[in-house]
PDB file of N, CA and C in Angstrom:
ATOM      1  N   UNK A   1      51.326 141.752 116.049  1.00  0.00           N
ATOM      2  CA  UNK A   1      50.384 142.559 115.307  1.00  0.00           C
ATOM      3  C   UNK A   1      50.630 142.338 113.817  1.00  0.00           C
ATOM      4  N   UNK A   2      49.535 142.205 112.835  1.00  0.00           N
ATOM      5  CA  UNK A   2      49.650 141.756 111.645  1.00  0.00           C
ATOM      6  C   UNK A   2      48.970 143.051 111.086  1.00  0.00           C
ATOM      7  N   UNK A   3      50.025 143.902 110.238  1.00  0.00           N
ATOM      8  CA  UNK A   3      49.338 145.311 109.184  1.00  0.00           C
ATOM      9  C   UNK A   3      49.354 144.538 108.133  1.00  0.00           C
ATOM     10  N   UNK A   4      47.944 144.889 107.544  1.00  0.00           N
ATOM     11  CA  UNK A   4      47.803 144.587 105.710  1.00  0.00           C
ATOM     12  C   UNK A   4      48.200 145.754 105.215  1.00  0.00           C
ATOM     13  N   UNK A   5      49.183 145.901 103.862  1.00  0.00           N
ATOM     14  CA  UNK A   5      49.577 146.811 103.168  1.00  0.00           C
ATOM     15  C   UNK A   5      48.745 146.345 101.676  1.00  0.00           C
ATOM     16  N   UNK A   6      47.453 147.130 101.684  1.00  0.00           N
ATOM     17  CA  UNK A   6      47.125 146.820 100.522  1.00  0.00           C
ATOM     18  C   UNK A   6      47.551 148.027  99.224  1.00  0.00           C
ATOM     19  N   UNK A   7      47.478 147.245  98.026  1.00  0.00           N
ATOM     20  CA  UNK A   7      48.035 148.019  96.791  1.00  0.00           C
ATOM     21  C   UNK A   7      46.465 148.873  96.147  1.00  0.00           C
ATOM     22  N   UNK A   8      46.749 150.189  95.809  1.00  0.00           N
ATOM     23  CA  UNK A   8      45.871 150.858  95.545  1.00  0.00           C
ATOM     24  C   UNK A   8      46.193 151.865  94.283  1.00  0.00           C
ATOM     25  N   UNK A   9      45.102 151.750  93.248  1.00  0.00           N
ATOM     26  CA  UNK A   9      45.664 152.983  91.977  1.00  0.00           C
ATOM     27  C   UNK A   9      44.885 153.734  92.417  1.00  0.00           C
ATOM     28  N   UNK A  10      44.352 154.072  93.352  1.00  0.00           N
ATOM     29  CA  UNK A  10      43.888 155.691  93.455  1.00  0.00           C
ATOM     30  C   UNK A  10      43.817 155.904  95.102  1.00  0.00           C
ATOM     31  N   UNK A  11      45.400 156.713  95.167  1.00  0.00           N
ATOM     32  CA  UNK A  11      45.448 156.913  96.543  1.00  0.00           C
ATOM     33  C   UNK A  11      44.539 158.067  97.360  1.00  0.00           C
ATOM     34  N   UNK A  12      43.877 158.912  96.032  1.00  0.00           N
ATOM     35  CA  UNK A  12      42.994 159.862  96.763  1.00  0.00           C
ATOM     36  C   UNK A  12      41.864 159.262  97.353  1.00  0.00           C
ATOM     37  N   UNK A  13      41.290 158.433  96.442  1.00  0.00           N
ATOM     38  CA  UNK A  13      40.063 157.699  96.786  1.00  0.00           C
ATOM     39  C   UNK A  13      39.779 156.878  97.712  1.00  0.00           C
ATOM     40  N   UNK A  14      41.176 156.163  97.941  1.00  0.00           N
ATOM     41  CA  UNK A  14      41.410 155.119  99.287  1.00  0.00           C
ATOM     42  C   UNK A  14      41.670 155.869 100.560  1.00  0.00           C
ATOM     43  N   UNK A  15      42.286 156.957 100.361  1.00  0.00           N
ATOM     44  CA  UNK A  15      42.715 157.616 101.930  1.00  0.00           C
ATOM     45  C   UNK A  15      40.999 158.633 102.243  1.00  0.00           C
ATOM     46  N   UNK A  16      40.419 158.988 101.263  1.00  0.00           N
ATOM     47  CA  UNK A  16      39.417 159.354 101.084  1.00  0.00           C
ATOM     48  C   UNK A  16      38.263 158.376 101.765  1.00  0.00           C
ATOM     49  N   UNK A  17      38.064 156.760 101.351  1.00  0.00           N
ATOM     50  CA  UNK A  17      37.336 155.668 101.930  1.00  0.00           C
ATOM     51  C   UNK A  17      37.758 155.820 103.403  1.00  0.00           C
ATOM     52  N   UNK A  18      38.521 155.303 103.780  1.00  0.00           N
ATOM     53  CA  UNK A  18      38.965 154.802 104.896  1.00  0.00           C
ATOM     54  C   UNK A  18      39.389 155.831 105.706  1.00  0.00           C
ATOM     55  N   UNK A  19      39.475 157.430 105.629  1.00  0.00           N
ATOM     56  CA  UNK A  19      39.688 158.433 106.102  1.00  0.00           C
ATOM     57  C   UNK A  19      38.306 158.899 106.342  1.00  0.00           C
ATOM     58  N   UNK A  20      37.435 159.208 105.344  1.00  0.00           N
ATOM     59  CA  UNK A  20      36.151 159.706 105.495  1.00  0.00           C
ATOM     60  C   UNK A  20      35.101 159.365 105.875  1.00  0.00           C
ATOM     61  N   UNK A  21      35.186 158.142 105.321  1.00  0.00           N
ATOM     62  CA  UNK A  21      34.237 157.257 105.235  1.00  0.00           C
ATOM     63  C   UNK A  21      34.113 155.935 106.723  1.00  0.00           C
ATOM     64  N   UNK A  22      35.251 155.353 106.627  1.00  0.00           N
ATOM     65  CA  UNK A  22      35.411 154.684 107.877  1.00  0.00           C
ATOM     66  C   UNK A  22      35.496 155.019 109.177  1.00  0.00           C
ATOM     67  N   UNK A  23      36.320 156.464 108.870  1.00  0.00           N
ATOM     68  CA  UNK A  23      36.596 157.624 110.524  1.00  0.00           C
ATOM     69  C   UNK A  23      38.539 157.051 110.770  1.00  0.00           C
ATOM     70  N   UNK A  24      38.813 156.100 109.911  1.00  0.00           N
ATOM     71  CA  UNK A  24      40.267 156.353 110.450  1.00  0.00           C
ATOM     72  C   UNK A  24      41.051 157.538 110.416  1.00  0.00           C
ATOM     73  N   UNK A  25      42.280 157.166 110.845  1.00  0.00           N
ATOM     74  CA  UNK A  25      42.955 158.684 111.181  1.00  0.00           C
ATOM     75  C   UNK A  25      44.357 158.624 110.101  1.00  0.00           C
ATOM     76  N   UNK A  26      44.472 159.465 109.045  1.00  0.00           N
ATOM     77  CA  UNK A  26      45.769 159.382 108.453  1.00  0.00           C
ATOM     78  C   UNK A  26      46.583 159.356 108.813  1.00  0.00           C
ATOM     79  N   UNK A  27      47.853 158.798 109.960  1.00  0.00           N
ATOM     80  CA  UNK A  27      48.959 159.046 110.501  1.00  0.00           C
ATOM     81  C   UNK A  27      50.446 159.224 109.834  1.00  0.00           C
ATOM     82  N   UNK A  28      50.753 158.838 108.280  1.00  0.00           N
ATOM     83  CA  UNK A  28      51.764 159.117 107.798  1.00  0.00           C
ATOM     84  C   UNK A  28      51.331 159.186 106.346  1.00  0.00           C
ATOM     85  N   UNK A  29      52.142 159.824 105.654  1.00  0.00           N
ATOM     86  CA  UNK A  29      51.719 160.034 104.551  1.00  0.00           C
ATOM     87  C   UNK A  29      53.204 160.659 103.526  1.00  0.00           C
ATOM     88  N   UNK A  30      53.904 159.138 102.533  1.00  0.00           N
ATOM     89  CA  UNK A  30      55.157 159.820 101.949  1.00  0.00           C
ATOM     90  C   UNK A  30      54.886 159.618 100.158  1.00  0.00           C
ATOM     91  N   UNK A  31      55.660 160.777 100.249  1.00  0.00           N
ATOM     92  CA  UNK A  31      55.881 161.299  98.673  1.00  0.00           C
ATOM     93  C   UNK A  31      56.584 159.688  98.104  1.00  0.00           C
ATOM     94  N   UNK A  32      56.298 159.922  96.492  1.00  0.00           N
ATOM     95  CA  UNK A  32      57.508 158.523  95.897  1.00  0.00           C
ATOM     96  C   UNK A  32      58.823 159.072  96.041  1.00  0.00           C
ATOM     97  N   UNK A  33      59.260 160.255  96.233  1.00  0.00           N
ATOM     98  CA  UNK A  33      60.496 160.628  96.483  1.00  0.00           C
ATOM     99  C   UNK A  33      61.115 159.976  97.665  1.00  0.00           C
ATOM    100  N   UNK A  34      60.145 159.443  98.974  1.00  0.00           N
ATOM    101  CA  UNK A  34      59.995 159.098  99.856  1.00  0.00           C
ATOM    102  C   UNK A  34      60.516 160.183 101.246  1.00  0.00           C
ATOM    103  N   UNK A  35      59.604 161.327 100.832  1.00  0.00           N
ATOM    104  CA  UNK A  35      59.301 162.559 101.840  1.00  0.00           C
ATOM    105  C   UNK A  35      58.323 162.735 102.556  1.00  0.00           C
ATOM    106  N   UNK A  36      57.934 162.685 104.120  1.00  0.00           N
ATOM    107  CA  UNK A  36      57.176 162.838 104.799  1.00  0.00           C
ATOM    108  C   UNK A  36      56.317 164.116 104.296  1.00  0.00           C
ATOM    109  N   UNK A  37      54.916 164.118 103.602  1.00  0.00           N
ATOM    110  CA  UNK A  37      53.895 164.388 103.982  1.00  0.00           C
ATOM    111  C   UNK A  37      53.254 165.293 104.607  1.00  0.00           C
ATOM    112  N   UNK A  38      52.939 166.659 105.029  1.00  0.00           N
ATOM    113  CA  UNK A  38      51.722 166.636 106.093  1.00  0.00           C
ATOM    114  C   UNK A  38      50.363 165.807 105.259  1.00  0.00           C
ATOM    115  N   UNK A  39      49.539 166.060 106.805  1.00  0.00           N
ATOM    116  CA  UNK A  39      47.977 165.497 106.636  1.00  0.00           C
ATOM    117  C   UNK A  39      47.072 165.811 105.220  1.00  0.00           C
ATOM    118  N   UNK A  40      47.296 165.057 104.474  1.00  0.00           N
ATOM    119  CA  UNK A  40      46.061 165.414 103.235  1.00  0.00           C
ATOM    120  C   UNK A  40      45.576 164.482 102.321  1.00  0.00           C
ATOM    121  N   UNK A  41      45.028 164.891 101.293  1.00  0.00           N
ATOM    122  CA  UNK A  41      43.664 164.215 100.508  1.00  0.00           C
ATOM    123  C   UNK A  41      44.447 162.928  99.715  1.00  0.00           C
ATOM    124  N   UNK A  42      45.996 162.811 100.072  1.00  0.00           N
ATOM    125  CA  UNK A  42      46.340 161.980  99.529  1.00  0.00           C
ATOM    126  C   UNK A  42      46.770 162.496  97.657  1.00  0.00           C
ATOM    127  N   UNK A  43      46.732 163.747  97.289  1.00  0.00           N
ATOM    128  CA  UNK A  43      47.412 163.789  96.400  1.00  0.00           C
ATOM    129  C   UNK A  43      49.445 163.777  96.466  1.00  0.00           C
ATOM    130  N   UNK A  44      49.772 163.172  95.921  1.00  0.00           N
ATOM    131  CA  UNK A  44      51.228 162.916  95.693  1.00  0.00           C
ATOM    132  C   UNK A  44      51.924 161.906  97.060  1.00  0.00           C
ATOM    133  N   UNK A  45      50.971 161.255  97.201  1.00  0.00           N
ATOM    134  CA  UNK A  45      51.041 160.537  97.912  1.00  0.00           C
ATOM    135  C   UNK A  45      51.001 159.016  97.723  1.00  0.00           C
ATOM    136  N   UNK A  46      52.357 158.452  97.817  1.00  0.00           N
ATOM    137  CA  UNK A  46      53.023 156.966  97.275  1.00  0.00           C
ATOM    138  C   UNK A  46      52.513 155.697  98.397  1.00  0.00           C
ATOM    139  N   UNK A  47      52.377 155.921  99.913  1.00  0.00           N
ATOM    140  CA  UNK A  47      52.356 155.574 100.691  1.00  0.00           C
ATOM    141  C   UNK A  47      51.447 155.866 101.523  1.00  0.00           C
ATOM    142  N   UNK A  48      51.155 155.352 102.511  1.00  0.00           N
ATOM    143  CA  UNK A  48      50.416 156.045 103.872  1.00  0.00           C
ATOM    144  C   UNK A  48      50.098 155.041 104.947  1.00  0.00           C
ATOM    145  N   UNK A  49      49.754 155.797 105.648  1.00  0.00           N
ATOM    146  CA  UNK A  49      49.260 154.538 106.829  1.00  0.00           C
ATOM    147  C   UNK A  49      48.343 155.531 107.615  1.00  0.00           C
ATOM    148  N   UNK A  50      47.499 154.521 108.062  1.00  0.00           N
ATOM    149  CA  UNK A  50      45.892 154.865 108.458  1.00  0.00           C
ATOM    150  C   UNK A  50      45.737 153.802 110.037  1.00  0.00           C
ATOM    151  N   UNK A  51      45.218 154.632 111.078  1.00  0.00           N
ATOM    152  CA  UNK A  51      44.957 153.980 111.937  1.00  0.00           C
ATOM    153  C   UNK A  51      43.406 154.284 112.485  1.00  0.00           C
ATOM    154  N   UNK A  52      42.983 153.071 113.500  1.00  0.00           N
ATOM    155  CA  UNK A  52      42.104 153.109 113.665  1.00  0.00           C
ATOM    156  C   UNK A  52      42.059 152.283 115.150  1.00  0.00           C
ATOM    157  N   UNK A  53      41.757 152.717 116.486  1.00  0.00           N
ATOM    158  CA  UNK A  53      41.280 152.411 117.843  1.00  0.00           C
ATOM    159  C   UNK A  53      43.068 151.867 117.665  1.00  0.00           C
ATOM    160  N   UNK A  54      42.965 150.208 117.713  1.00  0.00           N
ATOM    161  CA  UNK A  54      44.604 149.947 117.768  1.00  0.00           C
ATOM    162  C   UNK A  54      44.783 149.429 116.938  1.00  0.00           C
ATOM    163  N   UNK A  55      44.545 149.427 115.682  1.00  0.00           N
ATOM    164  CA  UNK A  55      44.589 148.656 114.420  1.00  0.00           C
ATOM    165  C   UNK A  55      45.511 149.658 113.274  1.00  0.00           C
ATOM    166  N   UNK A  56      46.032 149.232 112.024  1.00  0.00           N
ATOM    167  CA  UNK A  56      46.887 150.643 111.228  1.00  0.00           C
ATOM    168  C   UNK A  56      45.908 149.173 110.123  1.00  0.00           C
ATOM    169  N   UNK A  57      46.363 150.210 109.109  1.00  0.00           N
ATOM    170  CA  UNK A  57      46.289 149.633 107.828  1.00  0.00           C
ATOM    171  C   UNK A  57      46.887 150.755 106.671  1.00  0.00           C
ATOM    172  N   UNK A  58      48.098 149.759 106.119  1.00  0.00           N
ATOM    173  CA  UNK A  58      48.578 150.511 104.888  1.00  0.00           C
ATOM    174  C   UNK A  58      48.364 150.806 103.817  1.00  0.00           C
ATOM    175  N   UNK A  59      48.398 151.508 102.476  1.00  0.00           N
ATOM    176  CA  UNK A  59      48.069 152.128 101.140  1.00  0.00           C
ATOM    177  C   UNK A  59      49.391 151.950 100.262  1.00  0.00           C
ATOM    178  N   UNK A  60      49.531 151.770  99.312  1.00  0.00           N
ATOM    179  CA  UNK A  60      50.505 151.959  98.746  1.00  0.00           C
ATOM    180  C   UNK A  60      50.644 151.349  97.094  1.00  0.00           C
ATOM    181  N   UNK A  61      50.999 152.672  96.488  1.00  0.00           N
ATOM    182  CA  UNK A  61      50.567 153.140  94.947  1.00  0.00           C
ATOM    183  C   UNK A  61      51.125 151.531  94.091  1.00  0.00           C
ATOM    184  N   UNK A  62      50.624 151.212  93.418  1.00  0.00           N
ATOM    185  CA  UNK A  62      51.186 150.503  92.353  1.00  0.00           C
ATOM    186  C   UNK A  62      52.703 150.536  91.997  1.00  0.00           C
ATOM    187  N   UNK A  63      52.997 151.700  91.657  1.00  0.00           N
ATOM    188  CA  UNK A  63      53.939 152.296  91.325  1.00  0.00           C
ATOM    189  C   UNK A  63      54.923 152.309  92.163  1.00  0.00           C
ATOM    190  N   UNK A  64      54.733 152.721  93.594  1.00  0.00           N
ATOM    191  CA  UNK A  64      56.129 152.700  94.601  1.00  0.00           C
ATOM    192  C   UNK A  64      55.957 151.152  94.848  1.00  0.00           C
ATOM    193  N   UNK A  65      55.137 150.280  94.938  1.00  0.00           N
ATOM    194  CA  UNK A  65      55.024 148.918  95.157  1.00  0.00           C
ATOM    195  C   UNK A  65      56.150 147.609  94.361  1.00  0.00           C
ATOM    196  N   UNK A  66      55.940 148.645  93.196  1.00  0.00           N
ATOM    197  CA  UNK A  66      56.433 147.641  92.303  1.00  0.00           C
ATOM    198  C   UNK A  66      58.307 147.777  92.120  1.00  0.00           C
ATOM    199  N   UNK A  67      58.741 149.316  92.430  1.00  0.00           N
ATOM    200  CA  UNK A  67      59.897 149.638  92.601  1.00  0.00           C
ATOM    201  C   UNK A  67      60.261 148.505  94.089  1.00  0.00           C
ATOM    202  N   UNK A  68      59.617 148.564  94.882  1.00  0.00           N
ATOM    203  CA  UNK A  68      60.508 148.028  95.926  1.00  0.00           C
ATOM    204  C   UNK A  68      60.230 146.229  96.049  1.00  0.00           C
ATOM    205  N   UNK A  69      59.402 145.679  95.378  1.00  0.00           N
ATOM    206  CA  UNK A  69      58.844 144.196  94.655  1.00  0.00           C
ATOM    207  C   UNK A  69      58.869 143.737  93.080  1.00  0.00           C
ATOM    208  N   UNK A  70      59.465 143.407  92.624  1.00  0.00           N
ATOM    209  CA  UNK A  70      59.934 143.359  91.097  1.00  0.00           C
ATOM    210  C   UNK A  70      58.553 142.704  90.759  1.00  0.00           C
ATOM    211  N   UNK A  71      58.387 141.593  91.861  1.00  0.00           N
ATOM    212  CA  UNK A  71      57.502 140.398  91.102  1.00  0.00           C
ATOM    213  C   UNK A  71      55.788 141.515  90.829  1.00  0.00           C
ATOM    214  N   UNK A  72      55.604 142.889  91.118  1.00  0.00           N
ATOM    215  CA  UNK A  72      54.604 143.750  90.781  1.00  0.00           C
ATOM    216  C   UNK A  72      55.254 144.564  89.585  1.00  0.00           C
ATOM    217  N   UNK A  73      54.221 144.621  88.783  1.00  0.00           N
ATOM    218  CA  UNK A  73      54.489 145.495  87.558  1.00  0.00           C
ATOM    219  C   UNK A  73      53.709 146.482  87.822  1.00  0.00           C
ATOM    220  N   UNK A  74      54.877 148.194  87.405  1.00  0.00           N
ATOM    221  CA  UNK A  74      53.889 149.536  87.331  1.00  0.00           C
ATOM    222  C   UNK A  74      52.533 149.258  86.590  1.00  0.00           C
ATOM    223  N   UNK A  75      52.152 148.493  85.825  1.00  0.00           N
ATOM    224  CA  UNK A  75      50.832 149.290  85.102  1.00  0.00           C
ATOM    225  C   UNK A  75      49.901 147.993  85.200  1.00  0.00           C
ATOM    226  N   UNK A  76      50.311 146.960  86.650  1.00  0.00           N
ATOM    227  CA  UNK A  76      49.256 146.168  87.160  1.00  0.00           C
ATOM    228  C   UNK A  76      47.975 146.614  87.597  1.00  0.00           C
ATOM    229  N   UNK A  77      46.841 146.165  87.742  1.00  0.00           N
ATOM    230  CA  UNK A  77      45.752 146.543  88.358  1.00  0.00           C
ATOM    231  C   UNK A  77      45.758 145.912  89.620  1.00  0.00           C
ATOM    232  N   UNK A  78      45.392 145.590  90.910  1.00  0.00           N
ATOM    233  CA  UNK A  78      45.329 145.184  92.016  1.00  0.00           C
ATOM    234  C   UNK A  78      43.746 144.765  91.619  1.00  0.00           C
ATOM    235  N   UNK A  79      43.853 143.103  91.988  1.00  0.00           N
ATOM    236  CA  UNK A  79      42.552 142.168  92.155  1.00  0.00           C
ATOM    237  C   UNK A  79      41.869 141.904  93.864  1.00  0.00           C
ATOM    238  N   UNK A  80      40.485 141.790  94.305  1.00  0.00           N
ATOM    239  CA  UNK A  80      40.188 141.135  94.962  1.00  0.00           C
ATOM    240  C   UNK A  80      40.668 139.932  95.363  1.00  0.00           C
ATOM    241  N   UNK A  81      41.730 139.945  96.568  1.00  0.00           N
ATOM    242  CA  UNK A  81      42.055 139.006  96.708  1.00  0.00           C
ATOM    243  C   UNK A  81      42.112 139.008  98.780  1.00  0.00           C
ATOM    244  N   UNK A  82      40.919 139.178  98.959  1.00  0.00           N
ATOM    245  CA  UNK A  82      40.704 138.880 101.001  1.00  0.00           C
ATOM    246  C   UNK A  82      39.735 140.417 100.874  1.00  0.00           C
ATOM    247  N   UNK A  83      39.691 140.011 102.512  1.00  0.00           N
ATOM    248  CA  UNK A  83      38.731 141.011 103.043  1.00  0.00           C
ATOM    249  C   UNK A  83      39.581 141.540 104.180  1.00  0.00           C
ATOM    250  N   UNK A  84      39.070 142.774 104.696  1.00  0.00           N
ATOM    251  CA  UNK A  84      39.061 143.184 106.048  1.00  0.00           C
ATOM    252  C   UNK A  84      37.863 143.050 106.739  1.00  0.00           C
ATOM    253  N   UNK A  85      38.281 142.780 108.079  1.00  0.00           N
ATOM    254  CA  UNK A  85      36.997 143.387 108.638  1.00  0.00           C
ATOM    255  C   UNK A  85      36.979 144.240 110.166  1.00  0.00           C
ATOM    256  N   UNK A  86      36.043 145.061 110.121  1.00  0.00           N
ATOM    257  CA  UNK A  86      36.799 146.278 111.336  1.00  0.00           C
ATOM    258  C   UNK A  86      35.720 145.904 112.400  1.00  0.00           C
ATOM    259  N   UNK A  87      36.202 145.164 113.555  1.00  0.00           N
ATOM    260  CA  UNK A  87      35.153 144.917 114.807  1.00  0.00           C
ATOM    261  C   UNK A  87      34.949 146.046 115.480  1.00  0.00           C
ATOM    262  N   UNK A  88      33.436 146.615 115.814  1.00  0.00           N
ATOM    263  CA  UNK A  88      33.373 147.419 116.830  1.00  0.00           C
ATOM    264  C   UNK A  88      32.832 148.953 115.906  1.00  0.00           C
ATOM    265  N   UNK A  89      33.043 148.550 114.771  1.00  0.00           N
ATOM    266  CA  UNK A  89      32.822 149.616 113.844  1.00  0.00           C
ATOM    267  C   UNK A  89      30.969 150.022 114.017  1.00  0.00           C
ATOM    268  N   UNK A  90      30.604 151.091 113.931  1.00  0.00           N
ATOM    269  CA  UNK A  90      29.115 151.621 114.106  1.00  0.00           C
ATOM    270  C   UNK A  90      28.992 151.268 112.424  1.00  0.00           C
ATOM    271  N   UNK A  91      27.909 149.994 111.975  1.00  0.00           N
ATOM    272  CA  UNK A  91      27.660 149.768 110.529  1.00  0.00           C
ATOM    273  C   UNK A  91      26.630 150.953 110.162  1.00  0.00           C
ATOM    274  N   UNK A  92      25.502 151.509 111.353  1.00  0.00           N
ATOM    275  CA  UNK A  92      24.846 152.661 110.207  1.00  0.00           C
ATOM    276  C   UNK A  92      24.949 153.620 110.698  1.00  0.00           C
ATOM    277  N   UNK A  93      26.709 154.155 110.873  1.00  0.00           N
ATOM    278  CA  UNK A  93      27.098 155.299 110.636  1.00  0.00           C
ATOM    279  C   UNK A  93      28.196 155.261 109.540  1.00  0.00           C
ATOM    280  N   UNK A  94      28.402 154.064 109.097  1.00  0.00           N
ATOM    281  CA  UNK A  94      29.135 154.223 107.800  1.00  0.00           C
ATOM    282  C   UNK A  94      28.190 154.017 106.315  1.00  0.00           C
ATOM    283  N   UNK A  95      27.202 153.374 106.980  1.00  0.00           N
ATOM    284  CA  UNK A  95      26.141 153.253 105.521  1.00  0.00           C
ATOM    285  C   UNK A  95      25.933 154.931 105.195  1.00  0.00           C
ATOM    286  N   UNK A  96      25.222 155.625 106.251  1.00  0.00           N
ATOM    287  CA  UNK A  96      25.000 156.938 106.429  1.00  0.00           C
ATOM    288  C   UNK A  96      25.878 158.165 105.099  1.00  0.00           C
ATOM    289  N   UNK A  97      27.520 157.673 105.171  1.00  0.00           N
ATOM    290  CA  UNK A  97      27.988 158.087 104.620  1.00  0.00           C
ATOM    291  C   UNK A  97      28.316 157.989 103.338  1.00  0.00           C
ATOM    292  N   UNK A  98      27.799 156.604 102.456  1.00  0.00           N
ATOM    293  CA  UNK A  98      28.195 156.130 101.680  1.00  0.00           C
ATOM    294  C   UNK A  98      26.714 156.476 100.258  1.00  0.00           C
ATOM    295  N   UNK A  99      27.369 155.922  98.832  1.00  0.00           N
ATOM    296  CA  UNK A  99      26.282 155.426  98.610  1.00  0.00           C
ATOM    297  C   UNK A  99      25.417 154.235  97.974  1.00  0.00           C
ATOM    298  N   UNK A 100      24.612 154.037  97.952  1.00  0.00           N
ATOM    299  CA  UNK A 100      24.070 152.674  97.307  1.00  0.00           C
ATOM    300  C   UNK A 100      25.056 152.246  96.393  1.00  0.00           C
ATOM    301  N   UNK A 101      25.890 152.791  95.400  1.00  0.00           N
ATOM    302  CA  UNK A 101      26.793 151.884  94.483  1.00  0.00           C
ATOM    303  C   UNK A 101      27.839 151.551  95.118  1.00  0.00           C
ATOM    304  N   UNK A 102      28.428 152.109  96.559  1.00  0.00           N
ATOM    305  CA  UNK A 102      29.941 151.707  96.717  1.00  0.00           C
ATOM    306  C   UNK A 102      29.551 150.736  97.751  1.00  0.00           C
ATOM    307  N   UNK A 103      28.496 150.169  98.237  1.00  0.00           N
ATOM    308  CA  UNK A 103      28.421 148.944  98.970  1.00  0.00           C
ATOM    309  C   UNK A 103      28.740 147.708  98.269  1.00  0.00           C
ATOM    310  N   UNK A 104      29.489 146.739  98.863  1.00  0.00           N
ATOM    311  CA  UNK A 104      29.718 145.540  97.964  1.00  0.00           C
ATOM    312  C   UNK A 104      28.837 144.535  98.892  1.00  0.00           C
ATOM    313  N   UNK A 105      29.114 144.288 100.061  1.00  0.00           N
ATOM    314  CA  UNK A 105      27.996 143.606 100.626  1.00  0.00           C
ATOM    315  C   UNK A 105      27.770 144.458 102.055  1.00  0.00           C
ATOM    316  N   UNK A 106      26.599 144.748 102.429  1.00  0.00           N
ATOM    317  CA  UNK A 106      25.994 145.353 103.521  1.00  0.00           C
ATOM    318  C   UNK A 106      26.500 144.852 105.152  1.00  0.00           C
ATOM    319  N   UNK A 107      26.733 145.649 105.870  1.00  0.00           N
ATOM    320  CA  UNK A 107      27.080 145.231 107.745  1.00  0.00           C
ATOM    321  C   UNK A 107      26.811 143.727 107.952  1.00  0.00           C
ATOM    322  N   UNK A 108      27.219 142.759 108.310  1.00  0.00           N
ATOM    323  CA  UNK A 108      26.324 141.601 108.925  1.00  0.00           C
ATOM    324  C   UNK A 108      26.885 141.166 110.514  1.00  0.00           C
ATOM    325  N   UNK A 109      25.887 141.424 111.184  1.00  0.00           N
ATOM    326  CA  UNK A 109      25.761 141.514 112.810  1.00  0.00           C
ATOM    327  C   UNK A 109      25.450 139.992 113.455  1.00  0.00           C
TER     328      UNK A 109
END
């Protein structure tokens, strides 16, 4: 099994996407202190992991990234660099939720 741990500066917004928006399920969620979490919006939250049918996909702040990877600097931005893609996913029940500006390219079936 291959998890992507992608790097994110706004962990509300990402656990928010992929929590709300996608229907995954938050399953862990740690402080930079590196303290388990309960379930939430992703404030103070360094880490996380998100699952979905049998798939996870990780989050993780700039900031705790770069403490445990030198070759990342705290006050990097994270570039487009790959895609995901989620098979099996209902595409217009996630359009449904979204809106016209946060599409980058539309379902293709």
């Amino acid at each position: 099994m291959i998890i992507p741990n992608l790097m994110v500066t706004d962990m509300c917004h990402s656990i928010t996407f992929y929590r709300d928006i996608l229907g995954m399920t938050l399953t862990m969620a740690i402080s930079p202190q590196r303290e388990m979490l309960s379930d939430n919006d992703g404030n103070g939250v360094a880490f996380a992991i998100l699952e979905w049918e049998d798939s996870q996909l990780m989050l993780q702040t700039v900031a705790s990234l770069s403490e445990e990877l030198p070759v990342f600097d705290a006050t990097q931005r994270p570039t487009p660099s790959g895609t995901i893609y989620f098979r099996g996913l209902n595409p217009t029940a996630v359009l449904d939720r979204v809106t016209e500006d946060q599409i980058v390219k539309g379902p293709v079936q």
